[in-house]
ModelCIF file with pLDDT and N, C-alpha, C, O atoms, coordinates in Angstrom:
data_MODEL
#
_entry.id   MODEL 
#
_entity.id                         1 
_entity.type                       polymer 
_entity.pdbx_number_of_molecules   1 
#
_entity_poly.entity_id                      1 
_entity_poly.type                           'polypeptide(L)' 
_entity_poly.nstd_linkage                   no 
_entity_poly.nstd_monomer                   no 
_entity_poly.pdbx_seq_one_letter_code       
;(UNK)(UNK)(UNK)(UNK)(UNK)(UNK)(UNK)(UNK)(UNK)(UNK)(UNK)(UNK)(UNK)(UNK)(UNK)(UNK)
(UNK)(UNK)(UNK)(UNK)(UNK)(UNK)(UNK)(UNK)(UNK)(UNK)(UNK)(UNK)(UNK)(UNK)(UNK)(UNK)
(UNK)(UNK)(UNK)(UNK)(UNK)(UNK)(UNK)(UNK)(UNK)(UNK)(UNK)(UNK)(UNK)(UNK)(UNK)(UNK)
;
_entity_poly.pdbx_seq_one_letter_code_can   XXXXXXXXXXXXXXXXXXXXXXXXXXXXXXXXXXXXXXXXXXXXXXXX 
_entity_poly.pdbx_strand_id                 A 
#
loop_
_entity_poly_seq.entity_id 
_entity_poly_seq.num 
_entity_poly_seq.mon_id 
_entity_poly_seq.hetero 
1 1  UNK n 
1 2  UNK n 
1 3  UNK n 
1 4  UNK n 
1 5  UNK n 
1 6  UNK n 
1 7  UNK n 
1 8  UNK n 
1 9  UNK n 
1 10 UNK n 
1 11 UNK n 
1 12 UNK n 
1 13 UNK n 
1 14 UNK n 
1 15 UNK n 
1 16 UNK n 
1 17 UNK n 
1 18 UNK n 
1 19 UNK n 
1 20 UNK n 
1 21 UNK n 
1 22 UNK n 
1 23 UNK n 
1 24 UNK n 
1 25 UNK n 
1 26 UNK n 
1 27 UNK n 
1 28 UNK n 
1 29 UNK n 
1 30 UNK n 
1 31 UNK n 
1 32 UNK n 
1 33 UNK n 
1 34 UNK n 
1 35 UNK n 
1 36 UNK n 
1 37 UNK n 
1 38 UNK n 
1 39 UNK n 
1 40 UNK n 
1 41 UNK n 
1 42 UNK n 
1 43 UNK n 
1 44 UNK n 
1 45 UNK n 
1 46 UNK n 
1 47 UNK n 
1 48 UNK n 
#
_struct_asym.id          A 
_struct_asym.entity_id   1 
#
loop_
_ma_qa_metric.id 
_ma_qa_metric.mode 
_ma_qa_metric.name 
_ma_qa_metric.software_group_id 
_ma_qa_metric.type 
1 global pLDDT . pLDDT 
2 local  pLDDT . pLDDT 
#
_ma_qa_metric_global.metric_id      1 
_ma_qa_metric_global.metric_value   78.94 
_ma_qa_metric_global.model_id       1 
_ma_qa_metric_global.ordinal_id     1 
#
loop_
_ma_qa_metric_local.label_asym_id 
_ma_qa_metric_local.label_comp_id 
_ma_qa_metric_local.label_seq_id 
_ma_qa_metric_local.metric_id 
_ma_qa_metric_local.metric_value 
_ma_qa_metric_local.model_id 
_ma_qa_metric_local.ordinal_id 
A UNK 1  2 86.00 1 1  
A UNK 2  2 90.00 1 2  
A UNK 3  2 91.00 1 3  
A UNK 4  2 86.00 1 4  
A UNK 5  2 85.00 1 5  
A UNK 6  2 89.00 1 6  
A UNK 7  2 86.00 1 7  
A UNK 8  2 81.00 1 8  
A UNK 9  2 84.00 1 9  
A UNK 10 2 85.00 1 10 
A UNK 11 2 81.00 1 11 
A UNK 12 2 85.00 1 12 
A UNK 13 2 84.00 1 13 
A UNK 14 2 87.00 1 14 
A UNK 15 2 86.00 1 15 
A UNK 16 2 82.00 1 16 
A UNK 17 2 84.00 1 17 
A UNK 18 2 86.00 1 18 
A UNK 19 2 87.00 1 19 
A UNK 20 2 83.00 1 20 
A UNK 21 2 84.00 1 21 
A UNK 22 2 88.00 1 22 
A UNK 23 2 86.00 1 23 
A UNK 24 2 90.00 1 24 
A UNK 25 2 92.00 1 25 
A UNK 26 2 91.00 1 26 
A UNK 27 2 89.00 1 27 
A UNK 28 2 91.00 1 28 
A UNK 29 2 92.00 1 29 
A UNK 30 2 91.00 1 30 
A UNK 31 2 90.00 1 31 
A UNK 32 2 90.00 1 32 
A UNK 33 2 90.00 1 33 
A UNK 34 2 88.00 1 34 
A UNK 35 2 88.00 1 35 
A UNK 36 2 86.00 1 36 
A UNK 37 2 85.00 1 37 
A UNK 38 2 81.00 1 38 
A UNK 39 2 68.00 1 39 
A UNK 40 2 50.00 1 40 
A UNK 41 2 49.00 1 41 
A UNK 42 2 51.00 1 42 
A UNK 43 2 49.00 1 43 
A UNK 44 2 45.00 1 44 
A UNK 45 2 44.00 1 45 
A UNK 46 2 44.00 1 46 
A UNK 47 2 45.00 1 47 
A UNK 48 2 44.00 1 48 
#
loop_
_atom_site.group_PDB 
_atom_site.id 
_atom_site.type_symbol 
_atom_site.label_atom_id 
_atom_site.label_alt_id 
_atom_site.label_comp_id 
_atom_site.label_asym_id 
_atom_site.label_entity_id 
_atom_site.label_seq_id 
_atom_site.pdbx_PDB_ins_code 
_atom_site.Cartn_x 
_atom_site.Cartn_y 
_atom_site.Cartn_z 
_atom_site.occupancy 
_atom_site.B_iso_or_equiv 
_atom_site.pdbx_formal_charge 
_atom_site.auth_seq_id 
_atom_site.auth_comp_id 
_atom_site.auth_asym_id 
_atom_site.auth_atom_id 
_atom_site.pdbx_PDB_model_num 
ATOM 1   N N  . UNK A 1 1  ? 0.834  -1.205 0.000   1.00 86.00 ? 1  UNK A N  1 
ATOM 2   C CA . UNK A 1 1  ? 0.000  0.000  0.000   1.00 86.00 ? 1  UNK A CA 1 
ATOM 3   C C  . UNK A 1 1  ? 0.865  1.250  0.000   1.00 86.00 ? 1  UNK A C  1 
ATOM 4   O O  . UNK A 1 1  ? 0.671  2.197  -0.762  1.00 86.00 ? 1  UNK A O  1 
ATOM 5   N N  . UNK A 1 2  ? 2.023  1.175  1.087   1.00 90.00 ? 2  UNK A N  1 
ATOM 6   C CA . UNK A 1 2  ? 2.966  2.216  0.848   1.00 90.00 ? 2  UNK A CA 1 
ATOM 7   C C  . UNK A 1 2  ? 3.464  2.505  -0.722  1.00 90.00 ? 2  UNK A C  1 
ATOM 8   O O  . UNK A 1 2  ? 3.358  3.639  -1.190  1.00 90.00 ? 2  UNK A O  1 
ATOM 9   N N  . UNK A 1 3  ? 4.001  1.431  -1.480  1.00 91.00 ? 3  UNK A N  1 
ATOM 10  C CA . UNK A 1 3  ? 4.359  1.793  -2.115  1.00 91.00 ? 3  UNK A CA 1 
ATOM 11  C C  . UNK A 1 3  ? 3.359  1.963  -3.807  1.00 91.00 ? 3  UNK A C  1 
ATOM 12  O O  . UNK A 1 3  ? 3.936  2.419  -4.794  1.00 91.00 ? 3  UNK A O  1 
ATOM 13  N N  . UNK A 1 4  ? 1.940  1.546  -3.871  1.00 86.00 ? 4  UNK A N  1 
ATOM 14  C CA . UNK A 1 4  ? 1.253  2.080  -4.188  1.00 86.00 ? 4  UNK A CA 1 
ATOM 15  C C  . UNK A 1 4  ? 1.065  3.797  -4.378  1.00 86.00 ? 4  UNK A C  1 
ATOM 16  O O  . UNK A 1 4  ? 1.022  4.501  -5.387  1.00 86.00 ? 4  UNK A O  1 
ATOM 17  N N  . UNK A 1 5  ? 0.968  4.134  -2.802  1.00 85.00 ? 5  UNK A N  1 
ATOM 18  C CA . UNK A 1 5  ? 0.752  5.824  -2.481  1.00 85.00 ? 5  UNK A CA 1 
ATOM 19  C C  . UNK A 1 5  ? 1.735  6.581  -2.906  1.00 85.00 ? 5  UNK A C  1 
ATOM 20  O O  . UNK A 1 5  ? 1.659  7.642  -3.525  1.00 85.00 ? 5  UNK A O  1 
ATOM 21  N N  . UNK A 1 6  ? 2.633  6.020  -2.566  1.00 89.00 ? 6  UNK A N  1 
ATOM 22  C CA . UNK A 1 6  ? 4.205  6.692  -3.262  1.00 89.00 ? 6  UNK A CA 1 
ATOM 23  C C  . UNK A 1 6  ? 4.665  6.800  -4.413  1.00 89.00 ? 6  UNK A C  1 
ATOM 24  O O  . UNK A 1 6  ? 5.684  7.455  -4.633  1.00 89.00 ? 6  UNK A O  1 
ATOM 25  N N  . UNK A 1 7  ? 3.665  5.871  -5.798  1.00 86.00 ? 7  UNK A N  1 
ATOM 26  C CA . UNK A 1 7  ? 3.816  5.614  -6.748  1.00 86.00 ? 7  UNK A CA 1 
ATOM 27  C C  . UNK A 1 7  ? 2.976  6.818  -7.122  1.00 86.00 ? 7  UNK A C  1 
ATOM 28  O O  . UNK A 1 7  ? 3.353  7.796  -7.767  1.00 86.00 ? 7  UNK A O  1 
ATOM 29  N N  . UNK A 1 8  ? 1.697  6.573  -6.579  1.00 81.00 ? 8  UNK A N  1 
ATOM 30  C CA . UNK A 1 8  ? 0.578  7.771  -6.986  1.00 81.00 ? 8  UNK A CA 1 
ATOM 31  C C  . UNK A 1 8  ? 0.906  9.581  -6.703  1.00 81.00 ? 8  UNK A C  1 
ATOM 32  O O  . UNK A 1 8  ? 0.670  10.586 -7.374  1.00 81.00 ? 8  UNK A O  1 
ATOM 33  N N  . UNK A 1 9  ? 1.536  9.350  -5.408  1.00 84.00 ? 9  UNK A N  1 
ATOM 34  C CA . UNK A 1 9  ? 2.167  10.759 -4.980  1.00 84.00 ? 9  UNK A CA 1 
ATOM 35  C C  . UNK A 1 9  ? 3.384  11.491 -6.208  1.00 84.00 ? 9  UNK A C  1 
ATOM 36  O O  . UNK A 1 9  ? 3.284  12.665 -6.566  1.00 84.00 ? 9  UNK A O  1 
ATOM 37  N N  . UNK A 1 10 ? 4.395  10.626 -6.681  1.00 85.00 ? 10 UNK A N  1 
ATOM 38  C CA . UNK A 1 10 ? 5.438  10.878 -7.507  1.00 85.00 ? 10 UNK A CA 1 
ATOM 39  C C  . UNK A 1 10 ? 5.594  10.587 -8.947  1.00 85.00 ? 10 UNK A C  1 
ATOM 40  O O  . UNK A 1 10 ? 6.373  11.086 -9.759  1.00 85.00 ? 10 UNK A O  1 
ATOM 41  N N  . UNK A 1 11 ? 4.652  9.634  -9.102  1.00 81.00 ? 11 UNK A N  1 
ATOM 42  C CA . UNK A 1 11 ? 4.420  9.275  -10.671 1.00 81.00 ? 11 UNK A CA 1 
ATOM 43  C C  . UNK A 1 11 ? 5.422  8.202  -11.153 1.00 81.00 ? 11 UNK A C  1 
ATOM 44  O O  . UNK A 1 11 ? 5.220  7.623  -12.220 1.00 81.00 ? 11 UNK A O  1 
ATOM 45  N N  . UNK A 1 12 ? 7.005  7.796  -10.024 1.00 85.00 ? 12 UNK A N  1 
ATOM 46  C CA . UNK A 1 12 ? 7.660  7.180  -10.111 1.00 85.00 ? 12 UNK A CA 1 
ATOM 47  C C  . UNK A 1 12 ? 7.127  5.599  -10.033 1.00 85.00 ? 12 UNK A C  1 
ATOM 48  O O  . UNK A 1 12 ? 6.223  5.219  -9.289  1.00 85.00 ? 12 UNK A O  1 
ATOM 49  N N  . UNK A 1 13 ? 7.757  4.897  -10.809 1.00 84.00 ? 13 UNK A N  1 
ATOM 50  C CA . UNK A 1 13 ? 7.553  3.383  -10.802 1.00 84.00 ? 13 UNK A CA 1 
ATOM 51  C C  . UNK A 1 13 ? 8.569  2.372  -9.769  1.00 84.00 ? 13 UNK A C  1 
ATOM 52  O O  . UNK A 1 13 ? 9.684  1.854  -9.844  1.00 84.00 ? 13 UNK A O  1 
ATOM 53  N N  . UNK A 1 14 ? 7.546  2.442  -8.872  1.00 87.00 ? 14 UNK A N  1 
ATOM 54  C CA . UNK A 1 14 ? 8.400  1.927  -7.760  1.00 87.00 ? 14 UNK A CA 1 
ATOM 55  C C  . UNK A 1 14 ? 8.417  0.111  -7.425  1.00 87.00 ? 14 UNK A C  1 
ATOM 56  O O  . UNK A 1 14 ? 7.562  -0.759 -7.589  1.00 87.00 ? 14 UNK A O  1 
ATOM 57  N N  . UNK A 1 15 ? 9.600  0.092  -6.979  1.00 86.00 ? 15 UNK A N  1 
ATOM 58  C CA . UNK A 1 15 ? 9.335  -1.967 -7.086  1.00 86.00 ? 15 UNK A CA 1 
ATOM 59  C C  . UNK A 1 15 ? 8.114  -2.034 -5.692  1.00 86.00 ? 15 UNK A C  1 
ATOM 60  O O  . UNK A 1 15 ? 7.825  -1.078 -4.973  1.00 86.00 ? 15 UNK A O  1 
ATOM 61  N N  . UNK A 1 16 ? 7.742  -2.957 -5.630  1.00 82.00 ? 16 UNK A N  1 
ATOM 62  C CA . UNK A 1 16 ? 6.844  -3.599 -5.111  1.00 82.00 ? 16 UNK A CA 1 
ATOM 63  C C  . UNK A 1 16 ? 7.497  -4.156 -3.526  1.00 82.00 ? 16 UNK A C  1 
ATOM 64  O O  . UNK A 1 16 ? 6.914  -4.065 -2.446  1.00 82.00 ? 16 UNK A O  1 
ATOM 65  N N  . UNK A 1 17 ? 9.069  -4.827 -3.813  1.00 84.00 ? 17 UNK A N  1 
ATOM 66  C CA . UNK A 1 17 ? 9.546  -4.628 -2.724  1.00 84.00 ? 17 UNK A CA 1 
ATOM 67  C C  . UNK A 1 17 ? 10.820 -3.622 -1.796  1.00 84.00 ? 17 UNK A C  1 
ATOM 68  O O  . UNK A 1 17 ? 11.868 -3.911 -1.218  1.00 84.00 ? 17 UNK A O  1 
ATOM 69  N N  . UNK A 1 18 ? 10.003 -2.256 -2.055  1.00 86.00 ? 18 UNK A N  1 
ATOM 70  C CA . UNK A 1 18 ? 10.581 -1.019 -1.736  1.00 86.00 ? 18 UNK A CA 1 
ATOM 71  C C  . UNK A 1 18 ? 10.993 -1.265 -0.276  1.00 86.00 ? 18 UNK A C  1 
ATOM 72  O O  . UNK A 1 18 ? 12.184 -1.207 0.028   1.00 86.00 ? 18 UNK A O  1 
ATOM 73  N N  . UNK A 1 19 ? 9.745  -1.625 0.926   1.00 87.00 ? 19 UNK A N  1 
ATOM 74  C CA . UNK A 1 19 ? 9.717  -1.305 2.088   1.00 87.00 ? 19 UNK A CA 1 
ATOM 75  C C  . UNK A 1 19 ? 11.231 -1.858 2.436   1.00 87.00 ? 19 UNK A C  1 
ATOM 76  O O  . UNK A 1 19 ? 12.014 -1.140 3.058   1.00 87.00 ? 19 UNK A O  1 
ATOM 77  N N  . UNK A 1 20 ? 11.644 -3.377 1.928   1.00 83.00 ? 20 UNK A N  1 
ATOM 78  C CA . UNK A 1 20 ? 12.530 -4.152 2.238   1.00 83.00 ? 20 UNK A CA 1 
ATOM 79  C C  . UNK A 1 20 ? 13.809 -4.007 1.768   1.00 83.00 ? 20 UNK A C  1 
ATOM 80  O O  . UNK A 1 20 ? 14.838 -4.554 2.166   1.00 83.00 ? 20 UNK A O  1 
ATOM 81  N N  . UNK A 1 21 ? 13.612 -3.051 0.699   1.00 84.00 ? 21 UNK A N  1 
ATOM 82  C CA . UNK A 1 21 ? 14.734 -2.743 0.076   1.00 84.00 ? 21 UNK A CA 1 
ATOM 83  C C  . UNK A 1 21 ? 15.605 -1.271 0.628   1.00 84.00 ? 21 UNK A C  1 
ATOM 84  O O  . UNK A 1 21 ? 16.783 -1.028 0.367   1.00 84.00 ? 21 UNK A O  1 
ATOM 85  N N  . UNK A 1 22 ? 14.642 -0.370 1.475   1.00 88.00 ? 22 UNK A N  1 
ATOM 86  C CA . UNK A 1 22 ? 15.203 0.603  1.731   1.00 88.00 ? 22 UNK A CA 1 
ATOM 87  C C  . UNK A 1 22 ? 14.582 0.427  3.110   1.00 88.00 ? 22 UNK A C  1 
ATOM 88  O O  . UNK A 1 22 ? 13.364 0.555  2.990   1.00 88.00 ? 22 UNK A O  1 
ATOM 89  N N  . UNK A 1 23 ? 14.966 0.160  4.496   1.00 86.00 ? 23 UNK A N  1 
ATOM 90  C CA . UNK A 1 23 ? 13.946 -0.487 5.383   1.00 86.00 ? 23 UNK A CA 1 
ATOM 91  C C  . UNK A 1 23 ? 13.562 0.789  6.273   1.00 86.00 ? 23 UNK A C  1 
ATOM 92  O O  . UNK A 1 23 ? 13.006 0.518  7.338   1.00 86.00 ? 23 UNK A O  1 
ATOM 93  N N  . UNK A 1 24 ? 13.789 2.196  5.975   1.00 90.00 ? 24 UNK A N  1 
ATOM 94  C CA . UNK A 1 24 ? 14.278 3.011  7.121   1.00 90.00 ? 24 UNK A CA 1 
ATOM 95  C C  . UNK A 1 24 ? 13.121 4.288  6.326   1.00 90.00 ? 24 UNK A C  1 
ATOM 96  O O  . UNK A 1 24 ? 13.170 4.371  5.099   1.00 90.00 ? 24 UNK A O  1 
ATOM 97  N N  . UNK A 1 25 ? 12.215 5.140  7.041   1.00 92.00 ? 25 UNK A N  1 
ATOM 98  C CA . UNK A 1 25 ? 11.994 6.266  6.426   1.00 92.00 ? 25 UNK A CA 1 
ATOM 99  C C  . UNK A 1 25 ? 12.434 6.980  5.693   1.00 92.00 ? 25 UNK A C  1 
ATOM 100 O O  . UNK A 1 25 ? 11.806 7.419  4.730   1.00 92.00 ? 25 UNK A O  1 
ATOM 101 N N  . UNK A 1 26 ? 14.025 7.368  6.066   1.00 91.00 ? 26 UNK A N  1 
ATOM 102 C CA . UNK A 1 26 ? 15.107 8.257  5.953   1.00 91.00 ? 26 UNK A CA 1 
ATOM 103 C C  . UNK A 1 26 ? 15.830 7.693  4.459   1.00 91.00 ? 26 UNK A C  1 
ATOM 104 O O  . UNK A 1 26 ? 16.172 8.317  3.454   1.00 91.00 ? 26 UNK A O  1 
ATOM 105 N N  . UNK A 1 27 ? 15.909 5.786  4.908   1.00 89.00 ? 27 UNK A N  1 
ATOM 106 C CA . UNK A 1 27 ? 16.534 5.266  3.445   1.00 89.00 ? 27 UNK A CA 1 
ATOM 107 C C  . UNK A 1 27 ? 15.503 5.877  2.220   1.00 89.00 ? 27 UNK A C  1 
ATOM 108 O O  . UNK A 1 27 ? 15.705 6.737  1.362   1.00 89.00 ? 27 UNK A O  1 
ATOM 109 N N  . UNK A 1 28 ? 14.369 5.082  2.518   1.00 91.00 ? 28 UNK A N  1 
ATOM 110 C CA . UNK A 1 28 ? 13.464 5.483  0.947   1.00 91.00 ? 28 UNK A CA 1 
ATOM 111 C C  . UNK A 1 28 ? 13.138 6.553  0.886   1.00 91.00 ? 28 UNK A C  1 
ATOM 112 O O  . UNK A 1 28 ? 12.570 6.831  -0.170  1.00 91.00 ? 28 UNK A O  1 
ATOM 113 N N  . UNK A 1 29 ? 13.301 7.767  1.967   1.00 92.00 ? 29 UNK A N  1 
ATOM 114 C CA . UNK A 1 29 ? 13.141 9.196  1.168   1.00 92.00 ? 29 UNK A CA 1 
ATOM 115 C C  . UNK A 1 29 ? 14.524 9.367  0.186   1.00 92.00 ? 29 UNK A C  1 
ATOM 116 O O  . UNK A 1 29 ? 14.362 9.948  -0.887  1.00 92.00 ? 29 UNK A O  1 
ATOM 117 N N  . UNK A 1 30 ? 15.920 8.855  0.551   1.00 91.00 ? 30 UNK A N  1 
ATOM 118 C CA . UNK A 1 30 ? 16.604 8.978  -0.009  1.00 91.00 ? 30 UNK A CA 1 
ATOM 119 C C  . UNK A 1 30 ? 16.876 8.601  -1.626  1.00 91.00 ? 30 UNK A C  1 
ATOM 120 O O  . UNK A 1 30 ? 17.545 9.097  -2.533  1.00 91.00 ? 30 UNK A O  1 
ATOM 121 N N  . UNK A 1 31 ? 15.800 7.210  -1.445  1.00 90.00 ? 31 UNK A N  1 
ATOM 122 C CA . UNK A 1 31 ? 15.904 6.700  -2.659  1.00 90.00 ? 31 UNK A CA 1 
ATOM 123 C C  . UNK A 1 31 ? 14.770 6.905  -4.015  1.00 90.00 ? 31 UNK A C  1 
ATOM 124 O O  . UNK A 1 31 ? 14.859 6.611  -5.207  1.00 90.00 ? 31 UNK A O  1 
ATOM 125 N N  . UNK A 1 32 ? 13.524 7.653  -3.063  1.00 90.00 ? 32 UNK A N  1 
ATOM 126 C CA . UNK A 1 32 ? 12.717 8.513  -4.180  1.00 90.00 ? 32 UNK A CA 1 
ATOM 127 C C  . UNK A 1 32 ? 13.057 9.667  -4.553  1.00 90.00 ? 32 UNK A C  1 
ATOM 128 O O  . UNK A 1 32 ? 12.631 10.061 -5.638  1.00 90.00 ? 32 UNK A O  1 
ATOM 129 N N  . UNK A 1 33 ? 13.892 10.498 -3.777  1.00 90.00 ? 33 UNK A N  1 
ATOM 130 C CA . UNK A 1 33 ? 14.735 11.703 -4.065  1.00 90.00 ? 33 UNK A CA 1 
ATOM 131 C C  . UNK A 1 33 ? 15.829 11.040 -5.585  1.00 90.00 ? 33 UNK A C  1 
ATOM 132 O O  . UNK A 1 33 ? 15.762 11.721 -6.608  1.00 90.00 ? 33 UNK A O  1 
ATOM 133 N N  . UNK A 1 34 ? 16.412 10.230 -5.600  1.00 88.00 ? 34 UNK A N  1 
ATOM 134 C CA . UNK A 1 34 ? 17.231 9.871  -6.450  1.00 88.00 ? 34 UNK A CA 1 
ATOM 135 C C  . UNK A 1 34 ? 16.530 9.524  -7.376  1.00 88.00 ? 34 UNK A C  1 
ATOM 136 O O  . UNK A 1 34 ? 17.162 9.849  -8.381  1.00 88.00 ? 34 UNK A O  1 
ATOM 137 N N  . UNK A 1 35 ? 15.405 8.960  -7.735  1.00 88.00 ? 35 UNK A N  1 
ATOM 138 C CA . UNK A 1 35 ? 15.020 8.406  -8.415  1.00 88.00 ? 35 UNK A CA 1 
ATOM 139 C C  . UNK A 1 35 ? 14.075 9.346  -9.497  1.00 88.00 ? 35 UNK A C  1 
ATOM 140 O O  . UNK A 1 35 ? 13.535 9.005  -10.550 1.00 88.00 ? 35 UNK A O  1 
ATOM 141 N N  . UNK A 1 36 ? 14.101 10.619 -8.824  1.00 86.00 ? 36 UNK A N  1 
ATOM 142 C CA . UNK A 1 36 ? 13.033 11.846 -9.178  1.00 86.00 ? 36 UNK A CA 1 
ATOM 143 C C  . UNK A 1 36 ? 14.015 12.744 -10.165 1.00 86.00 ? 36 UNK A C  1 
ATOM 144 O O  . UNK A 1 36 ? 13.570 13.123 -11.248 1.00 86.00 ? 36 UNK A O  1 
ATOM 145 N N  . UNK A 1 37 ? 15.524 13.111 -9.710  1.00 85.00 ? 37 UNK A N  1 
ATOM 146 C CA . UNK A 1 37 ? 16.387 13.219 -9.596  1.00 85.00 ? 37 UNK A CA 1 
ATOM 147 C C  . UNK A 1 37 ? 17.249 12.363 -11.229 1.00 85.00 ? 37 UNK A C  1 
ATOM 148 O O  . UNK A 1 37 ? 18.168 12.968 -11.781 1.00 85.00 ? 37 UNK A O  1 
ATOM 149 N N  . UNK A 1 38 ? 16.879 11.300 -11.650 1.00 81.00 ? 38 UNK A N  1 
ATOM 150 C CA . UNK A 1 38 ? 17.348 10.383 -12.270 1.00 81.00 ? 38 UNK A CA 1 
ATOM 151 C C  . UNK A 1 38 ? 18.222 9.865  -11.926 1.00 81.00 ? 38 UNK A C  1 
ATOM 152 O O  . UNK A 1 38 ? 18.704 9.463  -12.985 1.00 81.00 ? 38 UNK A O  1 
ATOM 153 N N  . UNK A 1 39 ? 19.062 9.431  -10.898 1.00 68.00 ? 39 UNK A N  1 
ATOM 154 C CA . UNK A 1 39 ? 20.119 8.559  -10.719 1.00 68.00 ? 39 UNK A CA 1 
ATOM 155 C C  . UNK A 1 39 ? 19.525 7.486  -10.867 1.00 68.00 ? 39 UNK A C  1 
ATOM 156 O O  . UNK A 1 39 ? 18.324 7.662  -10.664 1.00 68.00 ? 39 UNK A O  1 
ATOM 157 N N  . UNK A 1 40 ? 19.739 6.554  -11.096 1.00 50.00 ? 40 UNK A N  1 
ATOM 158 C CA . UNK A 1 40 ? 19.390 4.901  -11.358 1.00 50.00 ? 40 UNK A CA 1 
ATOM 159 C C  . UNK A 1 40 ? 20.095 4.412  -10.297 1.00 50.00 ? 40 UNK A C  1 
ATOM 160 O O  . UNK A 1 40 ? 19.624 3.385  -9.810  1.00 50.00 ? 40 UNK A O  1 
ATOM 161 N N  . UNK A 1 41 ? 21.281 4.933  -9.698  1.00 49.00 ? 41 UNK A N  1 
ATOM 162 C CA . UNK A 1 41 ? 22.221 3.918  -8.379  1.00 49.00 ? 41 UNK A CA 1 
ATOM 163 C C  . UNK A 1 41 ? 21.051 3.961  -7.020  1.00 49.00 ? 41 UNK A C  1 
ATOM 164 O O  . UNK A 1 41 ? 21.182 3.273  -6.007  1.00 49.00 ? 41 UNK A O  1 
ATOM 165 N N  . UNK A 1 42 ? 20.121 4.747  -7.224  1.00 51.00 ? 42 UNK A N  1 
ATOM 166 C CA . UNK A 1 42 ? 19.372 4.625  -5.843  1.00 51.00 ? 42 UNK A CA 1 
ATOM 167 C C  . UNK A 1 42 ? 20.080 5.454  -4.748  1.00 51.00 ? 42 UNK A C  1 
ATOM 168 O O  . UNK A 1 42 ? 19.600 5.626  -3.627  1.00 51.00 ? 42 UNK A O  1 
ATOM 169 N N  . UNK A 1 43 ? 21.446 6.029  -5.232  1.00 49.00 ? 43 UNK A N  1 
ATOM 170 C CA . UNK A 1 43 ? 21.838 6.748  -3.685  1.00 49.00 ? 43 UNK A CA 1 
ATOM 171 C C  . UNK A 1 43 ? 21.555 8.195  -3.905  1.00 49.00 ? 43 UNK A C  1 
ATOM 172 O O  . UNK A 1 43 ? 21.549 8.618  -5.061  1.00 49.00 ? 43 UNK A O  1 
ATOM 173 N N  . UNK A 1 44 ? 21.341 8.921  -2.990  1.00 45.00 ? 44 UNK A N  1 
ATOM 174 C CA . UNK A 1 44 ? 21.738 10.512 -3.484  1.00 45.00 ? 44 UNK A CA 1 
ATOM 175 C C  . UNK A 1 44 ? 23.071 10.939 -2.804  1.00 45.00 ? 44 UNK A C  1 
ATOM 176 O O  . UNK A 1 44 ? 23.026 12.122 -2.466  1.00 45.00 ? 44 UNK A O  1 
ATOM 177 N N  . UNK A 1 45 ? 23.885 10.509 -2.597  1.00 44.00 ? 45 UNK A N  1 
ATOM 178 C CA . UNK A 1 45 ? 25.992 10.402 -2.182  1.00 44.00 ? 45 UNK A CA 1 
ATOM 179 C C  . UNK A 1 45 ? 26.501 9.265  -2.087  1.00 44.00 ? 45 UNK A C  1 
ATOM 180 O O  . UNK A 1 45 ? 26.119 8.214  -1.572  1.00 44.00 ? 45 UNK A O  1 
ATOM 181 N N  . UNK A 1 46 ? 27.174 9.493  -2.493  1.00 44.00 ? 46 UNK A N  1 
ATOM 182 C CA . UNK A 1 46 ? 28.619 8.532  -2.792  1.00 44.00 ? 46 UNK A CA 1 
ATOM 183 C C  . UNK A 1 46 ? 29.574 8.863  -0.886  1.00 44.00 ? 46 UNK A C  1 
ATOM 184 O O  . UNK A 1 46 ? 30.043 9.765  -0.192  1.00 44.00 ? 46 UNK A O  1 
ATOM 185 N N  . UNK A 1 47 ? 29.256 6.889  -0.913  1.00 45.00 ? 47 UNK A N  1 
ATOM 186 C CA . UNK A 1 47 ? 30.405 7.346  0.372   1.00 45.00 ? 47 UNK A CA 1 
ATOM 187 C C  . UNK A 1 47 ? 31.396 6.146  -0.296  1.00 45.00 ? 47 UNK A C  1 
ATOM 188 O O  . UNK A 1 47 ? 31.084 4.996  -0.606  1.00 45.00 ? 47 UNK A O  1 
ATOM 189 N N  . UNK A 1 48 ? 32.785 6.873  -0.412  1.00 44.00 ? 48 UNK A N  1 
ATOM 190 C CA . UNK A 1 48 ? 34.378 6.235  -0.345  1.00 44.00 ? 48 UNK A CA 1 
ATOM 191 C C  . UNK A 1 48 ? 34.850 6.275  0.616   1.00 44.00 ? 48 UNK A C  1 
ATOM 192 O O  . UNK A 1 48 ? 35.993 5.841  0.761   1.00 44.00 ? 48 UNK A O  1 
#
């Protein structure tokens, strides 16, 4: 359902298993920011 709403909210095509893939609020804001954004890596920084 989350990721339904989040699909509908952003227009982005989101996987189905988002919750598990980013498990944290903070992760999947990070990773719809990127994804809005166009990065395809899913991060919005690079840590070396």
């Amino acid at each position: 359902e989350l990721r339904n709403r989040l699909a509908a909210a952003t227009g982005l095509h989101l996987p189905a298993t988002l919750v598990f893939d980013y498990p944290t609020p903070a992760d999947l804001a990070g990773y719809v920011l990127s994804q809005a954004l166009g990065d395809e890596t899913g991060s919005t920084h690079d840590t070396a």
